[in-house]
PDB file of N, CA and C in Angstrom:
ATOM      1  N   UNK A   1      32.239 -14.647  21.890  1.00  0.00           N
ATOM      2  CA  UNK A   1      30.833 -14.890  21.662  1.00  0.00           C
ATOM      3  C   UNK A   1      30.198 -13.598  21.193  1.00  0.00           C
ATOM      4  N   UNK A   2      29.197 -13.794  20.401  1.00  0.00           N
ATOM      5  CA  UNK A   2      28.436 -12.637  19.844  1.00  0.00           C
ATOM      6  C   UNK A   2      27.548 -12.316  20.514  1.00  0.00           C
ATOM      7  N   UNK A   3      27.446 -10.670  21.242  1.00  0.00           N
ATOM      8  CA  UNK A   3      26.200 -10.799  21.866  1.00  0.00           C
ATOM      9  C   UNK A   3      25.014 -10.216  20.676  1.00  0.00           C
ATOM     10  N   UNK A   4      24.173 -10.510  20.738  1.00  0.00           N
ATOM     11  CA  UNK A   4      22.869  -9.697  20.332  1.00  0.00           C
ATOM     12  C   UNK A   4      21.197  -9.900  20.992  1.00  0.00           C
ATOM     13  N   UNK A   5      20.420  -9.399  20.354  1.00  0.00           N
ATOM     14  CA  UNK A   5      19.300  -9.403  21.758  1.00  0.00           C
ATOM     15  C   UNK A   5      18.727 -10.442  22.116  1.00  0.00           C
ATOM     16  N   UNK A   6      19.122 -11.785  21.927  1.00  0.00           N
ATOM     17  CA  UNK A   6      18.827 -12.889  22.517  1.00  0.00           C
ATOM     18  C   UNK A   6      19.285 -13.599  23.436  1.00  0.00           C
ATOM     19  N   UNK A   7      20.390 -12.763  24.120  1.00  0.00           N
ATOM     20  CA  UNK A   7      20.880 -13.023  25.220  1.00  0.00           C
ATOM     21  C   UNK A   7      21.566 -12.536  25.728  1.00  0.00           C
ATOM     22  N   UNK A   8      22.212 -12.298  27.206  1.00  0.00           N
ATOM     23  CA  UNK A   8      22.628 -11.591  28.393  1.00  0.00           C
ATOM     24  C   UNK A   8      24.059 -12.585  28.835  1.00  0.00           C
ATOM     25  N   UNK A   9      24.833 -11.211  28.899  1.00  0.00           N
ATOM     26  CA  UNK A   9      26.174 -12.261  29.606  1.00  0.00           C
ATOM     27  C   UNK A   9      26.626 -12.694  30.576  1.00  0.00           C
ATOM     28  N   UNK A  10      25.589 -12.049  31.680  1.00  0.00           N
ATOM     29  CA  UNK A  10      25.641 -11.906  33.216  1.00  0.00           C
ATOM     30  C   UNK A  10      23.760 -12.788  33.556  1.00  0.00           C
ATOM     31  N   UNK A  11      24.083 -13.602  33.371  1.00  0.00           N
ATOM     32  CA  UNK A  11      22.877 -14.663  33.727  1.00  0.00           C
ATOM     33  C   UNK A  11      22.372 -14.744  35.509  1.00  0.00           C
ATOM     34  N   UNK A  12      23.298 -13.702  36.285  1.00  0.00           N
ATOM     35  CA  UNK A  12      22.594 -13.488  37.676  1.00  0.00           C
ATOM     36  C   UNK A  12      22.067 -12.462  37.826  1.00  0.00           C
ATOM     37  N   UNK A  13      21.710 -11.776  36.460  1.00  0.00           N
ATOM     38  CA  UNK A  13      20.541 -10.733  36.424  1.00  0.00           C
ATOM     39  C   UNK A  13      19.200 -10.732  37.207  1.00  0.00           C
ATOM     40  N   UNK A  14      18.562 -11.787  36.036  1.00  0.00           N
ATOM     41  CA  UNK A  14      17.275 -12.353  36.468  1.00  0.00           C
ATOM     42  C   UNK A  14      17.157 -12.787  37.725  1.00  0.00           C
ATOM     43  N   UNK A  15      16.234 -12.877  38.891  1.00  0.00           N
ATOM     44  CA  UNK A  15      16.595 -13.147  39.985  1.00  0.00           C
ATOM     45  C   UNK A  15      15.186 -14.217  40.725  1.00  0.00           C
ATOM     46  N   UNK A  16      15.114 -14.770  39.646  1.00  0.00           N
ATOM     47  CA  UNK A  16      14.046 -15.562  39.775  1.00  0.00           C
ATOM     48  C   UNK A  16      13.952 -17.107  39.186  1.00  0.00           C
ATOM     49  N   UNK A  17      15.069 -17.415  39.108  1.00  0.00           N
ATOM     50  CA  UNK A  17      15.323 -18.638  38.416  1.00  0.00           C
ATOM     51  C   UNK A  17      15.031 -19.822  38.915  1.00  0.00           C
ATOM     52  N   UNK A  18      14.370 -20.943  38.064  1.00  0.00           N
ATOM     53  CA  UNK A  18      14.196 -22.005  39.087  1.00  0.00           C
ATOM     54  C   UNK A  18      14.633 -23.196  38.133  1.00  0.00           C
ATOM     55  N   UNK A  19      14.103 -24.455  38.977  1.00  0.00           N
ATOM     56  CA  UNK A  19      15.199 -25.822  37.470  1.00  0.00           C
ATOM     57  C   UNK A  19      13.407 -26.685  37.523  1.00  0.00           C
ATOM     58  N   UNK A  20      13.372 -27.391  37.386  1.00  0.00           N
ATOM     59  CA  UNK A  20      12.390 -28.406  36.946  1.00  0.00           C
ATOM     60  C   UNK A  20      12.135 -29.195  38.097  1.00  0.00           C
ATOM     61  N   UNK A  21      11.217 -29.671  38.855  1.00  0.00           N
ATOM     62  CA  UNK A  21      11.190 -31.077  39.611  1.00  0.00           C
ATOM     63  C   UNK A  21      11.919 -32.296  39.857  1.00  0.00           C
ATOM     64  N   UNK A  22      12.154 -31.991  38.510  1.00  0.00           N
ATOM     65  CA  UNK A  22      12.372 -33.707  37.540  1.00  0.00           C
ATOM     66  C   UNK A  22      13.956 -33.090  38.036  1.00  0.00           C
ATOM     67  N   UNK A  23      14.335 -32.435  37.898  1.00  0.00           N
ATOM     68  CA  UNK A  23      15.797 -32.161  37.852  1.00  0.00           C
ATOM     69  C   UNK A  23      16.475 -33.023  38.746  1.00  0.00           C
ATOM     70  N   UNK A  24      16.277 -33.521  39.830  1.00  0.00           N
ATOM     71  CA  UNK A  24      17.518 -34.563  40.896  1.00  0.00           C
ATOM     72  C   UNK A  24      18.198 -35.076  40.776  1.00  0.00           C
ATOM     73  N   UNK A  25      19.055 -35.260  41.499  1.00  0.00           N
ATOM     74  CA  UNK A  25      20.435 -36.345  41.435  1.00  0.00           C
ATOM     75  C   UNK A  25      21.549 -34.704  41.497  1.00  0.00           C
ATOM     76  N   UNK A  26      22.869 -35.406  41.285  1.00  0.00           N
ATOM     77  CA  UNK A  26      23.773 -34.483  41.829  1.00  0.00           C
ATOM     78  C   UNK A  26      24.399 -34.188  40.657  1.00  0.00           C
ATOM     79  N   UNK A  27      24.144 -34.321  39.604  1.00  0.00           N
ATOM     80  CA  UNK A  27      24.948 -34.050  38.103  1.00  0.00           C
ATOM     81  C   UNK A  27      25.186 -32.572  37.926  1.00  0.00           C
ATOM     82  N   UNK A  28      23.928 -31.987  38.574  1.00  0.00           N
ATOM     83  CA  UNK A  28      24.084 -30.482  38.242  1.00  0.00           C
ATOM     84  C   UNK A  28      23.814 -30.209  36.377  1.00  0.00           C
ATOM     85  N   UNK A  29      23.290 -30.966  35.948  1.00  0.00           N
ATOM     86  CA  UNK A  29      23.485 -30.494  34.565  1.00  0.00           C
ATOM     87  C   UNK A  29      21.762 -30.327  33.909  1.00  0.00           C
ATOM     88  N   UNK A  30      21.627 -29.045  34.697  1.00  0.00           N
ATOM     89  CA  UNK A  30      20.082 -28.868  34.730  1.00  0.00           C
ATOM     90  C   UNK A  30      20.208 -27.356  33.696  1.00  0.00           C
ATOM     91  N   UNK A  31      18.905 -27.178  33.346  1.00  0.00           N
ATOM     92  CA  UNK A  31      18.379 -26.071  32.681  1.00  0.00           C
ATOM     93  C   UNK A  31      17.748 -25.276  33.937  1.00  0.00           C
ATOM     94  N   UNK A  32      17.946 -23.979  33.525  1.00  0.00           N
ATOM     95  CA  UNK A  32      17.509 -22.954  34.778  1.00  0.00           C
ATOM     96  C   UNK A  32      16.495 -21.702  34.168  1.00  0.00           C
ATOM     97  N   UNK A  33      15.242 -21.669  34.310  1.00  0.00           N
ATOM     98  CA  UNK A  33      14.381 -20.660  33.635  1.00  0.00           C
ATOM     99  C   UNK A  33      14.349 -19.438  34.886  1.00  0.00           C
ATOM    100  N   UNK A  34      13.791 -18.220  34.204  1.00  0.00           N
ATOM    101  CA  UNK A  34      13.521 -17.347  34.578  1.00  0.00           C
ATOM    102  C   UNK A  34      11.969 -16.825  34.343  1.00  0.00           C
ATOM    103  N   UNK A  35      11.090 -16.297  35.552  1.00  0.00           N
ATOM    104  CA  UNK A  35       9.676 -15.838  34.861  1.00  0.00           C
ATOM    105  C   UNK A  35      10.204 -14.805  33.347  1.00  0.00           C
ATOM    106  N   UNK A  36       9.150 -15.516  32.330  1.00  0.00           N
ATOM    107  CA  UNK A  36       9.067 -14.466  31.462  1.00  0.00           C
ATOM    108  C   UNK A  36       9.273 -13.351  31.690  1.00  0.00           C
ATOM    109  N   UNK A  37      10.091 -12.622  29.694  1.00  0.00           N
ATOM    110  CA  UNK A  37      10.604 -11.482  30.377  1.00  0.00           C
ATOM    111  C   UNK A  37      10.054 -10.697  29.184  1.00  0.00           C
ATOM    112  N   UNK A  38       8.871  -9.901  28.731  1.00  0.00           N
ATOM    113  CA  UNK A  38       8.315  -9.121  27.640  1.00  0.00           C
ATOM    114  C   UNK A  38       8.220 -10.703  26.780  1.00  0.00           C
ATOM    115  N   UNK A  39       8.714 -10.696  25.609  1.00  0.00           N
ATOM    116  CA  UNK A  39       8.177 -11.547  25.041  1.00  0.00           C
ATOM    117  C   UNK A  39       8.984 -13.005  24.525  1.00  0.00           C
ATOM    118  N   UNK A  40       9.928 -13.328  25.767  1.00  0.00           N
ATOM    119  CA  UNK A  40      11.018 -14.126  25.941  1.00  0.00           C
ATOM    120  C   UNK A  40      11.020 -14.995  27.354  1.00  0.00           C
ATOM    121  N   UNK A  41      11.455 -16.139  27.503  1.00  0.00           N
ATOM    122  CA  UNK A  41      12.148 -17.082  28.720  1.00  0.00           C
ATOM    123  C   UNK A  41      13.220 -17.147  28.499  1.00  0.00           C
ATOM    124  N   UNK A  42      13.948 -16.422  29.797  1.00  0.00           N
ATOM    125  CA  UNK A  42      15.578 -16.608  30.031  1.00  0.00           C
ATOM    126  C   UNK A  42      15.830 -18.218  30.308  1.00  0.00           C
ATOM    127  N   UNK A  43      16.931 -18.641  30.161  1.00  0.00           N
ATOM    128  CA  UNK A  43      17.231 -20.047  30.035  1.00  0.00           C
ATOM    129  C   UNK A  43      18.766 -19.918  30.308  1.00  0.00           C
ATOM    130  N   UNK A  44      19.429 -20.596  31.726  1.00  0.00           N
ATOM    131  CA  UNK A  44      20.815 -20.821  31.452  1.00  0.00           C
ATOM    132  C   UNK A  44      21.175 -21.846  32.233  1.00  0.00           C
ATOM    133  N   UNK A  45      22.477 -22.387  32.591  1.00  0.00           N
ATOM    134  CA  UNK A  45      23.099 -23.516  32.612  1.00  0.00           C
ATOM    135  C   UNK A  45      23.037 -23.653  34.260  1.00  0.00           C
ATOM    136  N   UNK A  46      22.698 -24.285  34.925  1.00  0.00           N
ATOM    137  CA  UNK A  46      22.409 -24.538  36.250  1.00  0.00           C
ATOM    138  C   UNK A  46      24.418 -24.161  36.793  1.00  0.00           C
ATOM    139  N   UNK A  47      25.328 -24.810  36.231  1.00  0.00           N
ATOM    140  CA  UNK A  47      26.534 -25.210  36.533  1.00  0.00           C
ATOM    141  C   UNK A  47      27.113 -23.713  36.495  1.00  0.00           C
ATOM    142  N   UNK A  48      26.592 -22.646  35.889  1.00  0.00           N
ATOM    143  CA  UNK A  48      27.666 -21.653  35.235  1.00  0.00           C
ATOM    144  C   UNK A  48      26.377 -20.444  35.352  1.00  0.00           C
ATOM    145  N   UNK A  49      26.007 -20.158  36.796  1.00  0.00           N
ATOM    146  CA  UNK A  49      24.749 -18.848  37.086  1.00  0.00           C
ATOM    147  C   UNK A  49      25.566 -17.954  36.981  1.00  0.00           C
ATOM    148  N   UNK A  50      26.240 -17.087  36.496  1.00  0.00           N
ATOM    149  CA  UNK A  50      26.757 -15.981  36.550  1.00  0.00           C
ATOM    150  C   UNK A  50      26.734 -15.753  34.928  1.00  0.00           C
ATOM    151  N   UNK A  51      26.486 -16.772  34.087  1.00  0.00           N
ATOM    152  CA  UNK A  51      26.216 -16.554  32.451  1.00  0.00           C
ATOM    153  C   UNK A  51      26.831 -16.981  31.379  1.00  0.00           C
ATOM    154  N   UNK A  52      27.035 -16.904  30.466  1.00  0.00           N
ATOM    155  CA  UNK A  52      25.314 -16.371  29.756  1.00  0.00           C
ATOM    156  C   UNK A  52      24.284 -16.850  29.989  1.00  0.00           C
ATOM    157  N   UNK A  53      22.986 -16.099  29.282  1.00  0.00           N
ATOM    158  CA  UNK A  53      22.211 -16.838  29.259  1.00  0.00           C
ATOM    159  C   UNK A  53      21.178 -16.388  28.275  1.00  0.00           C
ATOM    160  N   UNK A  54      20.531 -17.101  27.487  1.00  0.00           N
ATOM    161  CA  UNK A  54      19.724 -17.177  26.426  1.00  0.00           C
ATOM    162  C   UNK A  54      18.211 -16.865  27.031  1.00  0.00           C
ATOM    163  N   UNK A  55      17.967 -15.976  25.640  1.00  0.00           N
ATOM    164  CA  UNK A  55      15.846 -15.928  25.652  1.00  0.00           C
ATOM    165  C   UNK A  55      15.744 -16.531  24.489  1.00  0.00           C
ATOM    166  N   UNK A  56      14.495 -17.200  24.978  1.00  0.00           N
ATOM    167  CA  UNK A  56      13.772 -18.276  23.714  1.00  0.00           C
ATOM    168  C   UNK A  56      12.393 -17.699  24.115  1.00  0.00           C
ATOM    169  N   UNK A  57      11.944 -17.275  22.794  1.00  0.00           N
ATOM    170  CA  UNK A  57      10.682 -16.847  23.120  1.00  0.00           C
ATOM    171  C   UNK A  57       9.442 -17.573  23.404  1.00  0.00           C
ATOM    172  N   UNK A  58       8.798 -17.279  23.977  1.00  0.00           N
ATOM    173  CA  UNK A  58       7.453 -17.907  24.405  1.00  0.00           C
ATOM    174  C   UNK A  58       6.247 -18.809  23.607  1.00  0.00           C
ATOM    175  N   UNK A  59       6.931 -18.501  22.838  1.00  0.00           N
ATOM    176  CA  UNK A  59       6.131 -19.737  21.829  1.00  0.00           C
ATOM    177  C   UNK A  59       7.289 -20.844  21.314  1.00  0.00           C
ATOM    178  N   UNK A  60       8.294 -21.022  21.228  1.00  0.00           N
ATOM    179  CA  UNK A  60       9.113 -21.938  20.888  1.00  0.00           C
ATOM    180  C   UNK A  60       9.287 -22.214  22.713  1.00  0.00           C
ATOM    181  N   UNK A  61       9.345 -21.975  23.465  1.00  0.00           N
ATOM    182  CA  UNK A  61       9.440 -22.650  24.851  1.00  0.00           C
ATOM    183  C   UNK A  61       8.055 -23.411  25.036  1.00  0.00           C
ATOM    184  N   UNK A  62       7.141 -22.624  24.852  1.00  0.00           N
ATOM    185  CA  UNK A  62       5.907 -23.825  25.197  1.00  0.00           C
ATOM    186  C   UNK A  62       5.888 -24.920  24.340  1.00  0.00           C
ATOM    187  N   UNK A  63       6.390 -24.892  22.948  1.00  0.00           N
ATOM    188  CA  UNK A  63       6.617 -25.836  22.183  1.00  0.00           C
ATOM    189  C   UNK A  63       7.649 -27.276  22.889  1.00  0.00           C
ATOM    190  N   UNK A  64       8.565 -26.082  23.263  1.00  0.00           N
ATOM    191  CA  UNK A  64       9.598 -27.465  23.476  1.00  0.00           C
ATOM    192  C   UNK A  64       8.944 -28.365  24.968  1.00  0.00           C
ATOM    193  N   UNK A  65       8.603 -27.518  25.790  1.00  0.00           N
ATOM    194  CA  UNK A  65       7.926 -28.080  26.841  1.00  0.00           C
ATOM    195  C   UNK A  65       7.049 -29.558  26.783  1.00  0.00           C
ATOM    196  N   UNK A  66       6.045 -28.873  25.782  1.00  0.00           N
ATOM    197  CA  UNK A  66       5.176 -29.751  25.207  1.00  0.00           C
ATOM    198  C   UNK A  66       5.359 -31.167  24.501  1.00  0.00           C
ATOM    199  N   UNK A  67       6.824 -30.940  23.718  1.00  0.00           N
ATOM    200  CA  UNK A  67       7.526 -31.743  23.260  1.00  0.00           C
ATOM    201  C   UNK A  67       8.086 -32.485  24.385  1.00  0.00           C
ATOM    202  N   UNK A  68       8.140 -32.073  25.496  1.00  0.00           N
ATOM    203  CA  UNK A  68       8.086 -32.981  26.770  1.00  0.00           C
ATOM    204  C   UNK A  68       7.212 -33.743  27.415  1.00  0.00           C
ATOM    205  N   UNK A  69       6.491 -33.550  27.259  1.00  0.00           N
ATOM    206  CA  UNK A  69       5.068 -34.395  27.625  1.00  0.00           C
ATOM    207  C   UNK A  69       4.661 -33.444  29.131  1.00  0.00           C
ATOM    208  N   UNK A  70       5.334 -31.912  28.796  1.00  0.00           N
ATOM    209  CA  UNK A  70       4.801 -31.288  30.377  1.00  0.00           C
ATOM    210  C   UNK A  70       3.799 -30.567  29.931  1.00  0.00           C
ATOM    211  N   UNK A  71       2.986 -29.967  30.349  1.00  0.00           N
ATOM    212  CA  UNK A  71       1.880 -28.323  30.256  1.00  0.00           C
ATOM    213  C   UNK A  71       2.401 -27.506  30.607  1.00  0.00           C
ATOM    214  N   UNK A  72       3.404 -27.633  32.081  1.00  0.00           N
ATOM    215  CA  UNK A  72       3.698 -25.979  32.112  1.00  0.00           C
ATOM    216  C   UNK A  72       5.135 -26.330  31.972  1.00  0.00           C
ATOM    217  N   UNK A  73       5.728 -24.498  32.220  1.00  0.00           N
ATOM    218  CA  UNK A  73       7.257 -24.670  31.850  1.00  0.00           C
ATOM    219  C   UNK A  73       7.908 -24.786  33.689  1.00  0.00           C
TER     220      UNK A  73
END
């Protein structure tokens, strides 16, 4: 994998990660955010916390959110 500055290979950096409400049931196949980080949201795989894990910046995350029918992330 290529790293460059959009993402981290050790995704138990961030130490603030949380999953969604909506997330339940036992699938485990959740999205995991991190509080903003400068001008990025960390994002990684609920199943695999130790990494990678991707920044999507703060305007394409509120987008996609929104594209959810949520307000916040």
């Amino acid at each position: 994998m290529k790293r460059n500055e959009h993402s981290i290979p050790d995704a138990s950096a961030p130490t603030s990660w949380r999953k969604s409400s909506y997330s339940g049931g036992s699938s485990g196949d959740c999205l995991e955010v991190a509080n903003a980080a400068h001008r990025f949201v960390p994002v990684r795989d609920s199943k695999n916390p130790t990494g990678p894990a991707i920044f999507v910046s703060i305007p394409a995350w509120q987008s996609f959110v929104t594209s959810l029918g949520r307000t916040t992330p």
